[in-house]
Protein backbone atom coordinates (compact mmCIF):
# COMPACT_ATOMS: atom_id res chain seq x y z
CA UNK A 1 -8.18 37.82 -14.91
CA UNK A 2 -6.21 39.46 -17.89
CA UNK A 3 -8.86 41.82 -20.02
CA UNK A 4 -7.59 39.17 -23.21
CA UNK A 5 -9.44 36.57 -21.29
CA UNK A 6 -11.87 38.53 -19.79
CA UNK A 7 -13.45 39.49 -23.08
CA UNK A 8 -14.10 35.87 -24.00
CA UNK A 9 -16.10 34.90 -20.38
CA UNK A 10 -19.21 36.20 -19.76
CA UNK A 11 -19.68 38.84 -17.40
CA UNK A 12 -21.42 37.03 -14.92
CA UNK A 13 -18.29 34.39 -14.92
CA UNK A 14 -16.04 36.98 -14.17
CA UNK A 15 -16.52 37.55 -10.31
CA UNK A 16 -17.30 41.22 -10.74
CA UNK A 17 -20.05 43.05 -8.78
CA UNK A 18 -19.54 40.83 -5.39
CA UNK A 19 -20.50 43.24 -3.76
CA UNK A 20 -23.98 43.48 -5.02
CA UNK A 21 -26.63 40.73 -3.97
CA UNK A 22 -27.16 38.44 -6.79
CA UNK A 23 -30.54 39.58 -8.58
CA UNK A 24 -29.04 42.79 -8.68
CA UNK A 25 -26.00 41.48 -9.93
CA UNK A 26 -27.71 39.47 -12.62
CA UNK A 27 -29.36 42.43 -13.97
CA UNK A 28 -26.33 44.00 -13.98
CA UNK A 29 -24.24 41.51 -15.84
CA UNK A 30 -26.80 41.47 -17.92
CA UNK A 31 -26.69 44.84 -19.29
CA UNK A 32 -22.86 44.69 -19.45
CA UNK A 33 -23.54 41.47 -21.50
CA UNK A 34 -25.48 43.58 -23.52
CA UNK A 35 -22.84 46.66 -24.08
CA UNK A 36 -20.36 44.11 -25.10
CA UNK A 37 -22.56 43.13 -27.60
CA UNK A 38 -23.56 46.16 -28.92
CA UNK A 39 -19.72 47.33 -29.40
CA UNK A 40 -18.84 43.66 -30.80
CA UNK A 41 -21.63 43.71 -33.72
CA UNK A 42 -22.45 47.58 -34.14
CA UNK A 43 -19.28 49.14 -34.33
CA UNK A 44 -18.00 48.73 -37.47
CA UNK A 45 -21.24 48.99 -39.42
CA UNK A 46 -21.50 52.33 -41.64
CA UNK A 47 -24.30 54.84 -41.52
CA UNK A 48 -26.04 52.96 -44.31
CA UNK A 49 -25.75 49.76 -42.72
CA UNK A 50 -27.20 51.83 -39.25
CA UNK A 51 -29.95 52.75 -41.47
CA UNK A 52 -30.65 50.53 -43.56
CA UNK A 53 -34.84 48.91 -43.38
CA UNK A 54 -34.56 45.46 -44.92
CA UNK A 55 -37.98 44.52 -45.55
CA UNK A 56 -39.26 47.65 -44.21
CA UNK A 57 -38.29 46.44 -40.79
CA UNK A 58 -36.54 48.52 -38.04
CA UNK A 59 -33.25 49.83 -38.48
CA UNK A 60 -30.27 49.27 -36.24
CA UNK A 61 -30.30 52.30 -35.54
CA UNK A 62 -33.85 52.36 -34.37
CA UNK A 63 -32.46 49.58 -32.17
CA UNK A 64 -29.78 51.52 -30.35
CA UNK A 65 -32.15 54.39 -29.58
CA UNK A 66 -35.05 52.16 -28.29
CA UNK A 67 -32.48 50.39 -26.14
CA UNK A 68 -31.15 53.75 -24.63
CA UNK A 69 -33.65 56.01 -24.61
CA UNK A 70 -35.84 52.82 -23.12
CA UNK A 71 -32.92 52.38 -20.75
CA UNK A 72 -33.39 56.06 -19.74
CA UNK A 73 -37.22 55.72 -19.20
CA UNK A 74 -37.07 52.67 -16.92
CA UNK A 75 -34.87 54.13 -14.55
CA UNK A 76 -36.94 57.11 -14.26
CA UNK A 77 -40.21 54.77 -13.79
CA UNK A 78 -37.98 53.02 -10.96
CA UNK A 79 -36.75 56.82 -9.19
CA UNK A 80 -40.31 57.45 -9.07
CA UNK A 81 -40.34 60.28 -11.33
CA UNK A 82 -42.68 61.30 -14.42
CA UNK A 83 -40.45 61.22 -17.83
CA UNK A 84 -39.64 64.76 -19.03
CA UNK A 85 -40.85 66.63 -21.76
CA UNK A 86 -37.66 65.80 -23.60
CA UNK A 87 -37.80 61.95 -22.84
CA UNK A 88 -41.30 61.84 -24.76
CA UNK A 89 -40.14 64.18 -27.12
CA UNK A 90 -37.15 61.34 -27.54
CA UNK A 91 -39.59 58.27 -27.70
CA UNK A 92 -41.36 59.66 -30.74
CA UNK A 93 -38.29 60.24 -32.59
CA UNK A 94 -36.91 57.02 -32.24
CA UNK A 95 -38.02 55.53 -35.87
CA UNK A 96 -36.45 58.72 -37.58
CA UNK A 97 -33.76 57.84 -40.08
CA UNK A 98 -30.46 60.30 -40.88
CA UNK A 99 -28.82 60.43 -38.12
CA UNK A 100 -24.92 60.02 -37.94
CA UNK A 101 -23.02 56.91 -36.46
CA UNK A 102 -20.77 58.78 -33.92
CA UNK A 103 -24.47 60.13 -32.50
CA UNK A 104 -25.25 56.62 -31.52
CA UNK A 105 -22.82 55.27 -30.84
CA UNK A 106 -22.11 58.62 -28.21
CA UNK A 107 -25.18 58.57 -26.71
CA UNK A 108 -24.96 54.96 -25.74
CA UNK A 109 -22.05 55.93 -24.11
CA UNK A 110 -23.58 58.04 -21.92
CA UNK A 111 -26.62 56.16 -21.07
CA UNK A 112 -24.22 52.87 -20.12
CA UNK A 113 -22.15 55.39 -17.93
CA UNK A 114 -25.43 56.46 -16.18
CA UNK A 115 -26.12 52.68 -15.15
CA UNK A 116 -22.63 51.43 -14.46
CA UNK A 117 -20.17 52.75 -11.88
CA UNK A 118 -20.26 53.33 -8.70
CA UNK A 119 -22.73 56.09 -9.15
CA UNK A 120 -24.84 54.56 -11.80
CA UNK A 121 -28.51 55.40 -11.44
CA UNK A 122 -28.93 51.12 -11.00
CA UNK A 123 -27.23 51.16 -7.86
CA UNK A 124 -28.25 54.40 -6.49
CA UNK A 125 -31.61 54.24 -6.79
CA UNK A 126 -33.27 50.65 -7.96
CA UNK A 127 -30.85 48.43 -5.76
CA UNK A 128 -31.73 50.50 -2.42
CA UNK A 129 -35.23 50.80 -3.02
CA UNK A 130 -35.46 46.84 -3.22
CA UNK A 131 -33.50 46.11 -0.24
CA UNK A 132 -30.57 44.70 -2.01
């Protein structure tokens, strides 16, 4: 499938992760569902826009912590582990306001990278300990 038509199906249309049993799978389309979506709405909106409270409601910003540095935390909870000083350190910060695009939008990066791949934390940890 050419990457021109592969950006307009859906991941889970796309016969990709075969070799992963299908709950698995799902969560894993799933969450490259969700990257897609992040780059197609978030990545052309300025700091202010990243920042912005309308209503005194959560910022996008706010958003793309929670959903990495929540990210993080799960897979921890599902290794077994306790989170780190840091990662609580990181939870209570996620509301603060200021921070620069390219800081988001990097540390996204990162966390997706963790997940996906062959070595993605998914796959070597939550998939084996379910039996999948």
């Amino acid at each position: 499938m050419s990457e021109e038509r592969a950006a307009e199906v859906e991941p889970w249309l796309r016969e990709t992760l075969t070799d992963v049993e299908p709950v698995a799978r799902g969560v894993l389309h799933a969450l490259e569902l969700a990257k897609e979506d992040l780059k197609k709405w978030c990545r052309d909106l300025t700091e202010e826009q990243l920042n912005r409270r309308p209503g005194g409601l959560a910022s996008v910003a706010f958003q793309l912590r929670h959903i990495s540095r929540s990210l993080d935390r799960l897979l921890t909870y599902a290794e077994g582990a306790a989170l780190t000083e840091e990662q609580v350190s990181n939870s209570k910060t996620e509301m603060e306001e200021g921070a620069k695009r390219d800081e988001y939008l990097e540390n996204l990066r990162q966390r997706w990278n963790g997940v996906h791949g062959e070595c993605g934390r998914w796959r070597a940890v939550i998939i084996p300990q379910r039996g999948w």
